[in-house]
Structure formats: structure tokens, C-alpha cells
N, C-alpha and C. Protein backbone atom coordinates (compact mmCIF):
# COMPACT_ATOMS: atom_id res chain seq x y z
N UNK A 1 -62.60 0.31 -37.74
CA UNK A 1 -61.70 0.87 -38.74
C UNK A 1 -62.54 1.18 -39.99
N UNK A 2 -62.58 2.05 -40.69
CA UNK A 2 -63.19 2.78 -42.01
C UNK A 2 -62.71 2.45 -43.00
N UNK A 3 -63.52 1.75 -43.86
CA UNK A 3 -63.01 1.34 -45.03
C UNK A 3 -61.73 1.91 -45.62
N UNK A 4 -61.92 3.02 -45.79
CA UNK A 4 -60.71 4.38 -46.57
C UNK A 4 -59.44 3.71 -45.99
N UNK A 5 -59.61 3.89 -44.37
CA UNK A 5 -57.96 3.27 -43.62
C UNK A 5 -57.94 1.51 -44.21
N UNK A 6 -58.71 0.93 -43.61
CA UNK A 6 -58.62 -0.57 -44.30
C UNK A 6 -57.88 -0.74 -45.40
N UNK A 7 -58.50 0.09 -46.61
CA UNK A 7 -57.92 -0.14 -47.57
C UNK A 7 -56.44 0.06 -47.65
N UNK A 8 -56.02 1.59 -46.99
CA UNK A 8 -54.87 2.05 -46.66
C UNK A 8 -53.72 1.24 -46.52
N UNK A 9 -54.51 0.50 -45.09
CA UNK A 9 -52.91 0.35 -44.46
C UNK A 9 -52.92 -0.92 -44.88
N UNK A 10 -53.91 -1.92 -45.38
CA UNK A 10 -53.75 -3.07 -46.47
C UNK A 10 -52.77 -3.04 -47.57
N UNK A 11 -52.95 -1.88 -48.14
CA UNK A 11 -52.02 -1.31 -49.16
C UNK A 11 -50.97 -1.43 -48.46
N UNK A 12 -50.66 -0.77 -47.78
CA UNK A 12 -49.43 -0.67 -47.09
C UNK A 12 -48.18 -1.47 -46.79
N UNK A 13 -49.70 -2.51 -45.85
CA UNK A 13 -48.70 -3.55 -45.72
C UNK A 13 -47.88 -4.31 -46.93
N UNK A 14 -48.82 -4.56 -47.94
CA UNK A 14 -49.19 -5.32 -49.00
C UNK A 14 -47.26 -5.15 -49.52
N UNK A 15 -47.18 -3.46 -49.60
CA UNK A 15 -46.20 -3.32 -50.37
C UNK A 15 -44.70 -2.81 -49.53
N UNK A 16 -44.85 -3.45 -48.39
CA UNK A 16 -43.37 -3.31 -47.87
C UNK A 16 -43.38 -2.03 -46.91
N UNK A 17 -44.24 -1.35 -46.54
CA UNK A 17 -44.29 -0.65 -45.44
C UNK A 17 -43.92 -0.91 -43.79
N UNK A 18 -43.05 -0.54 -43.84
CA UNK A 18 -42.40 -1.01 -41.98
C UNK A 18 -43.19 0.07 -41.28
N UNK A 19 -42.91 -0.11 -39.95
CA UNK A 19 -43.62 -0.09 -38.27
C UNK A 19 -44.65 1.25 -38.81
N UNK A 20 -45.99 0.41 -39.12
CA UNK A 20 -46.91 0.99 -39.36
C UNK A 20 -47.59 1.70 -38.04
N UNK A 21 -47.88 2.82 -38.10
CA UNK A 21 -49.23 2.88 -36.67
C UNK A 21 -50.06 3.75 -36.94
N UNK A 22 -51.24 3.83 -36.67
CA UNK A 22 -52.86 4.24 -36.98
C UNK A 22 -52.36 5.34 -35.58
N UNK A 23 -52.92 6.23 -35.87
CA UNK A 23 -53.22 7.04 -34.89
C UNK A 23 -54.75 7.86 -34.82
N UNK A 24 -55.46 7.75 -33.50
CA UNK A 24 -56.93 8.02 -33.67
C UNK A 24 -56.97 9.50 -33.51
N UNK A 25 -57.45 10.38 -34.09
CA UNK A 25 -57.32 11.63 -34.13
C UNK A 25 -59.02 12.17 -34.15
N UNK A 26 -60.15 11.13 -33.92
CA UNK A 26 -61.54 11.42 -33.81
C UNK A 26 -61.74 12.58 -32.79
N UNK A 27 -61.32 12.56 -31.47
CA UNK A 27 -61.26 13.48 -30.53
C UNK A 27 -60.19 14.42 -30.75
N UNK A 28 -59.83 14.70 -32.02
CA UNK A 28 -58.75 16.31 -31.87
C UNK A 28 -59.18 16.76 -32.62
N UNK A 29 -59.64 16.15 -34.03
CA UNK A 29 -59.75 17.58 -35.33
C UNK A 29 -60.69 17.09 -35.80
N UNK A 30 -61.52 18.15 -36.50
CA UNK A 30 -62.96 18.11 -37.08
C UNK A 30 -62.40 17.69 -38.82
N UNK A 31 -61.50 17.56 -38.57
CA UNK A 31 -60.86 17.68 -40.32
C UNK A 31 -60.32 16.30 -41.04
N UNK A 32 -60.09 15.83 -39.88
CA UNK A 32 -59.50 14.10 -40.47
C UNK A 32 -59.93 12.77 -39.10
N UNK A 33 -59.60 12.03 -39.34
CA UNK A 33 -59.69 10.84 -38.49
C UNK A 33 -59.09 10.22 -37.73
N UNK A 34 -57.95 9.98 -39.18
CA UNK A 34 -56.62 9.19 -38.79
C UNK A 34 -55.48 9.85 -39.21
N UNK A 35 -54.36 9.30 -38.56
CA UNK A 35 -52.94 9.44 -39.61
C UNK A 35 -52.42 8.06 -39.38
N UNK A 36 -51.94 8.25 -40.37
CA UNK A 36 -51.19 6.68 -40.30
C UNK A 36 -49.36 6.99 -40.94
N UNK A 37 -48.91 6.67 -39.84
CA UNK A 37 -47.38 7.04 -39.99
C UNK A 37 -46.78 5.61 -40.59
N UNK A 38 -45.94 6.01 -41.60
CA UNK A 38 -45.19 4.69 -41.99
C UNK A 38 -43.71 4.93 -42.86
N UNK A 39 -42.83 3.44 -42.34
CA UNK A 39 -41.85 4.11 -43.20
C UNK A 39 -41.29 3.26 -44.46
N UNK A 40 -40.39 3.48 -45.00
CA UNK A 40 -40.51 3.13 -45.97
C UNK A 40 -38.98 3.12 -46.26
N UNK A 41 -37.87 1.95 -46.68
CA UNK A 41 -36.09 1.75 -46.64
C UNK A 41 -35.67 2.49 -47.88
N UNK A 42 -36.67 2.99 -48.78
CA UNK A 42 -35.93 3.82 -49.57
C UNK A 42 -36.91 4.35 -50.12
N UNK A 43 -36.19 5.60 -51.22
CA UNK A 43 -37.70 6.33 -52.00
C UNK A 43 -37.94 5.74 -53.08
N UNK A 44 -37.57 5.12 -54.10
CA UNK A 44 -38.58 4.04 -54.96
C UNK A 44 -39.39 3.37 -54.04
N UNK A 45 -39.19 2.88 -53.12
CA UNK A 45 -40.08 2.20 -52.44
C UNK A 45 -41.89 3.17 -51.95
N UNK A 46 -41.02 3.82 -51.62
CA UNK A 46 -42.16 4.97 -51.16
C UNK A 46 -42.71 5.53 -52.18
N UNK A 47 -42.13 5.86 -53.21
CA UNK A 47 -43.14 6.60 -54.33
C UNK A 47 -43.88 5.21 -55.11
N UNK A 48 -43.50 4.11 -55.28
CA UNK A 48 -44.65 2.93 -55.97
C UNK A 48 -45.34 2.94 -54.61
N UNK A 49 -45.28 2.90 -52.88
CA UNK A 49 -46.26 2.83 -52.51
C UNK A 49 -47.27 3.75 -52.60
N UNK A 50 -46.62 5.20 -52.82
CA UNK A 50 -48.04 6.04 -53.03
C UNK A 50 -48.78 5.97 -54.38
N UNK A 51 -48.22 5.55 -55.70
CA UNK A 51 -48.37 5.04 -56.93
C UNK A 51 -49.44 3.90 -56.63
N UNK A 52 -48.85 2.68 -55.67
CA UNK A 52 -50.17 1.77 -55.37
C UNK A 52 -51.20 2.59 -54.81
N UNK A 53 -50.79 3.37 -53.46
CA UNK A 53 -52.39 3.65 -52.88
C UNK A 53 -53.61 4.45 -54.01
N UNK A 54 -52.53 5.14 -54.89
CA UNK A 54 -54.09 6.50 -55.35
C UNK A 54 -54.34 4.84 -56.37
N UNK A 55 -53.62 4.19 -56.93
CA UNK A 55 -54.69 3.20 -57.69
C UNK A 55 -55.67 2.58 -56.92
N UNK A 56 -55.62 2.45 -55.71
CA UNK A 56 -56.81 1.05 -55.07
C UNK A 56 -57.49 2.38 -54.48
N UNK A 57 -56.79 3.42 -54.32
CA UNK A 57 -57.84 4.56 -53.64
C UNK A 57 -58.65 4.63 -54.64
N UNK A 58 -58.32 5.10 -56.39
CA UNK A 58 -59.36 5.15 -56.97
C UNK A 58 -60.19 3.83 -57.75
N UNK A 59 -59.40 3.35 -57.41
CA UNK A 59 -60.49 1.95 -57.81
C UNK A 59 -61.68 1.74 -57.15
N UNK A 60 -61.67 2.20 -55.80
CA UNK A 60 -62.76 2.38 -54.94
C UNK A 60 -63.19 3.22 -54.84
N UNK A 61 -63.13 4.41 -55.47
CA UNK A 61 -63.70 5.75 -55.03
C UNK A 61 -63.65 6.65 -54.01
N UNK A 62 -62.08 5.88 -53.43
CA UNK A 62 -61.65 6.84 -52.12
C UNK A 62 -61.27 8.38 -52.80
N UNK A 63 -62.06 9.20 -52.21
CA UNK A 63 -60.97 10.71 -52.66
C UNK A 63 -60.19 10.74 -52.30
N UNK A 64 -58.88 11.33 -52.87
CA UNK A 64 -57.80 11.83 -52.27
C UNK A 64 -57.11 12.62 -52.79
N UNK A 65 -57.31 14.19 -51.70
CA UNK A 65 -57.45 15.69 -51.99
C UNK A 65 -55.96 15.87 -52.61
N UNK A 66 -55.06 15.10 -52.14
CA UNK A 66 -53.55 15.66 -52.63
C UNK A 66 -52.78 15.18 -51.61
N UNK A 67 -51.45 15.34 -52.48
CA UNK A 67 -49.89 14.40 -52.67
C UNK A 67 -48.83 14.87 -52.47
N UNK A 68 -48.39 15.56 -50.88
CA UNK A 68 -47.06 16.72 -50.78
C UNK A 68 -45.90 15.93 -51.08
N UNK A 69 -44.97 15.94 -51.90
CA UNK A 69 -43.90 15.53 -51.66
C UNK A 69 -42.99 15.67 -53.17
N UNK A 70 -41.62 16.22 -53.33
CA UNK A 70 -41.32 16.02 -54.12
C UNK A 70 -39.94 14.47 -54.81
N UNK A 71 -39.75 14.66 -56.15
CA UNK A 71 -38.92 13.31 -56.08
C UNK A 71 -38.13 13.37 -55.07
N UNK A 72 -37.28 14.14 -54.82
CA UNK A 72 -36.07 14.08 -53.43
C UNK A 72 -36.41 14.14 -52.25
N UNK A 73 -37.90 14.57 -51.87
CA UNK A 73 -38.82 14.34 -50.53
C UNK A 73 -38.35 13.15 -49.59
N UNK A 74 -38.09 13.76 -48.19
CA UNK A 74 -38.07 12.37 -47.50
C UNK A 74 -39.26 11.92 -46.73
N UNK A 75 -40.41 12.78 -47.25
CA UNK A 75 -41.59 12.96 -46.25
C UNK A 75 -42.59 12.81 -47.32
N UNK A 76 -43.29 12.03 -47.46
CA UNK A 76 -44.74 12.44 -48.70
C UNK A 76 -45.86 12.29 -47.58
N UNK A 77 -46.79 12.90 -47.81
CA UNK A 77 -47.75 12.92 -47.28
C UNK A 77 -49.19 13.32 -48.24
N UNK A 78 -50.26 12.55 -48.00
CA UNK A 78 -51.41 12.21 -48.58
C UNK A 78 -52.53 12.13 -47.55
N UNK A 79 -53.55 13.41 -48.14
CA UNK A 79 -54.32 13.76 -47.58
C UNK A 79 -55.45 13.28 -48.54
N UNK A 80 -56.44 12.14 -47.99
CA UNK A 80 -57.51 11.20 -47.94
C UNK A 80 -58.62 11.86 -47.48
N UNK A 81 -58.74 13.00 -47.13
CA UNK A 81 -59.98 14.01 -46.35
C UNK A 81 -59.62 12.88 -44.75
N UNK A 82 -60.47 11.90 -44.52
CA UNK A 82 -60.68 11.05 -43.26
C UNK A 82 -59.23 10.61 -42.88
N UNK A 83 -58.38 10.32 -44.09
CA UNK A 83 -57.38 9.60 -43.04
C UNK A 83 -56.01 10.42 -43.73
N UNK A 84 -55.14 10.89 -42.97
CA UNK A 84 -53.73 11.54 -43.30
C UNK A 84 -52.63 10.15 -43.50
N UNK A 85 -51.82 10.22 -44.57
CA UNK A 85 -50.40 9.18 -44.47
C UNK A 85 -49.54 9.95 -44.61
N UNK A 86 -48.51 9.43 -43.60
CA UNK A 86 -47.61 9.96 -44.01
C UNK A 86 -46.38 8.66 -44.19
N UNK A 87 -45.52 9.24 -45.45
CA UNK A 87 -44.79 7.89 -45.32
C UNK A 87 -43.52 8.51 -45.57
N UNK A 88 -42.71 8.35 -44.35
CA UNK A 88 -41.24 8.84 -44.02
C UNK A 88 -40.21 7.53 -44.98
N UNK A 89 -39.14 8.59 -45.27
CA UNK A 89 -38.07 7.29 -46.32
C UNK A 89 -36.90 7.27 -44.84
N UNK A 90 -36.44 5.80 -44.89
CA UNK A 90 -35.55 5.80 -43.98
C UNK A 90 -35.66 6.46 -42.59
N UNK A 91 -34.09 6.73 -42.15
CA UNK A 91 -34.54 7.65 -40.53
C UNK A 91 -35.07 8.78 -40.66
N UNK A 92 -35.68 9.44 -41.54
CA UNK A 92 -36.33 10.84 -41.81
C UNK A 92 -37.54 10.61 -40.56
N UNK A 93 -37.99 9.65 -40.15
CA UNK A 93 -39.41 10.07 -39.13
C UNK A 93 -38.58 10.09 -38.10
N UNK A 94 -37.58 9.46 -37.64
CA UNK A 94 -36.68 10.00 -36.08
C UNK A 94 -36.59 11.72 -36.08
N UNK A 95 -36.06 12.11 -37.26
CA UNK A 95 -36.10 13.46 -37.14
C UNK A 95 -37.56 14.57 -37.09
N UNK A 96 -38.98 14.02 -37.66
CA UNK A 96 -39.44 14.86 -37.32
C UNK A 96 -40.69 14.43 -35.76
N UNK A 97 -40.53 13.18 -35.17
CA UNK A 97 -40.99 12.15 -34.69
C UNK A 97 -42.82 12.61 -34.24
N UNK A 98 -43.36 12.23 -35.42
CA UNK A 98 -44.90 12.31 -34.97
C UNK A 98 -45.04 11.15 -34.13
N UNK A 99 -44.21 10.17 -33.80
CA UNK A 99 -44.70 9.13 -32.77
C UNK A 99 -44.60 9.91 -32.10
N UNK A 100 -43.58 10.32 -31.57
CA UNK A 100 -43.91 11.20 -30.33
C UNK A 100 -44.72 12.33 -29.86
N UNK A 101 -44.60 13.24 -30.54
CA UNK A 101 -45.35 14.28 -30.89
C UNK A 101 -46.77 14.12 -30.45
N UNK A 102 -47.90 13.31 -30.88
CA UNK A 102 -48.74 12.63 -31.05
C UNK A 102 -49.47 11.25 -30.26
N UNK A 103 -48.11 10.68 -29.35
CA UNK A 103 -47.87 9.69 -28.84
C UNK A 103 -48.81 9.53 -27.90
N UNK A 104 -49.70 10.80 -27.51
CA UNK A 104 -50.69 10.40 -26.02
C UNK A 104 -51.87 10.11 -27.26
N UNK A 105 -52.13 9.69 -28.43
CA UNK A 105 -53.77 9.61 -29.00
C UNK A 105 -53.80 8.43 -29.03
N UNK A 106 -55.05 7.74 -29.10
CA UNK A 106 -55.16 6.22 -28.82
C UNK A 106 -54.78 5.33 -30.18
N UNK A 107 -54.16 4.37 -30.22
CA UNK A 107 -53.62 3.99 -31.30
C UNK A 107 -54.43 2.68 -31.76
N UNK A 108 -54.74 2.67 -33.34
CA UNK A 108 -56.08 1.87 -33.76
C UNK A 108 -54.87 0.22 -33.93
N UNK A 109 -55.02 -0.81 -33.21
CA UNK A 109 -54.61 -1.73 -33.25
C UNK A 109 -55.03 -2.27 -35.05
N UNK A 110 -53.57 -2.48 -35.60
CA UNK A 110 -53.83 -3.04 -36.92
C UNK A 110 -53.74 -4.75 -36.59
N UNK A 111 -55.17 -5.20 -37.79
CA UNK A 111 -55.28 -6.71 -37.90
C UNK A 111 -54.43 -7.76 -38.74
């Protein structure tokens, strides 16, 4: 696991992120690594978690290229160059289901 994700999904957990999963994306795109799908029971919740990540991202000197999502967003997504998040509010990831979608890439067992 790469520091960048480490830090990530540490964050993650740290701050109330439900059914996290790493997805290995080394063998599909020359452009990223990972994604890491996660969700999140409401959107305060989700916007202090992306509020936590860019702080420990930049505390460490992780780049991170940019932040799609607006306040009423049920989808934010944060592009890390190496690792993609995305963090769905509520049942919003049933509806667009990158588990599935995605579901044959090998999945990075979190510690």
C-alpha cells in the first residue's frame, strides 16, 4: 500500500467512513492506482471528511489535483494523481455502483 492511500484511508477510517474498499487499478490505467470508494451517513459528514483529508494530505505533501463536488453533491470525488476517492453520502453509491462496475479488479485488503 503507498503511503498517499495509507494516509487516505487512515483518514478515513479515523473519521467515520463506512464499507471502505481499495480498488487496485495498477493493471488498467496509466493515470492513477487506486480508487477508494467510501460512504459516508450524511453530507456534513462527508465534507469535514474531505476538509480532514486535504489537511493530512497537505501536511505531508500529498498533491491533490482537485475536489468535484458541490455543497448539495451526493458524490465528491478527489483526485490525488495515484489514488482516486470517492466518497458517496448515504444510498447515492447503490445508484451509481462502482462496486460493481469495477468489481472484477483485485481489491487491496485494508489493515
Amino acid at each position: 500500500m503507498s503511503n498517499a492511500l495509507k494516509l487516505i484511508v487512515d483518514t478515513i477510517e479515523q473519521h467515520h467512513g463506512e464499507a471502505i474498499r481499495v480498488l487496485d487499478f495498477r493493471s488498467q490505467s496509466a493515470s492513477y492506482d487506486y480508487f477508494v470508494i467510501v460512504t459516508a451517513s450524511n453530507s456534513r459528514l462527508a465534507w469535514a471528511m474531505v476538509d480532514y483529508l486535504e489537511e493530512v494530505l497537505s501536511q505531508h505533501s500529498v498533491p491533490l489535483r482537485s475536489c468535484e463536488g458541490q455543497a448539495d453533491s451526493r458524490w465528491i470525488l478527489l483526485d490525488c494523481y495515484d489514488v482516486i476517492v470517492h466518497i458517496f453520502i448515504g444510498e447515492e453509491r447503490a445508484v451509481y455502483q462502482l462496486d460493481q462496475l469495477w468489481g472484477d479488479l483485485p481489491e487491496v485488503r485494508i489493515e
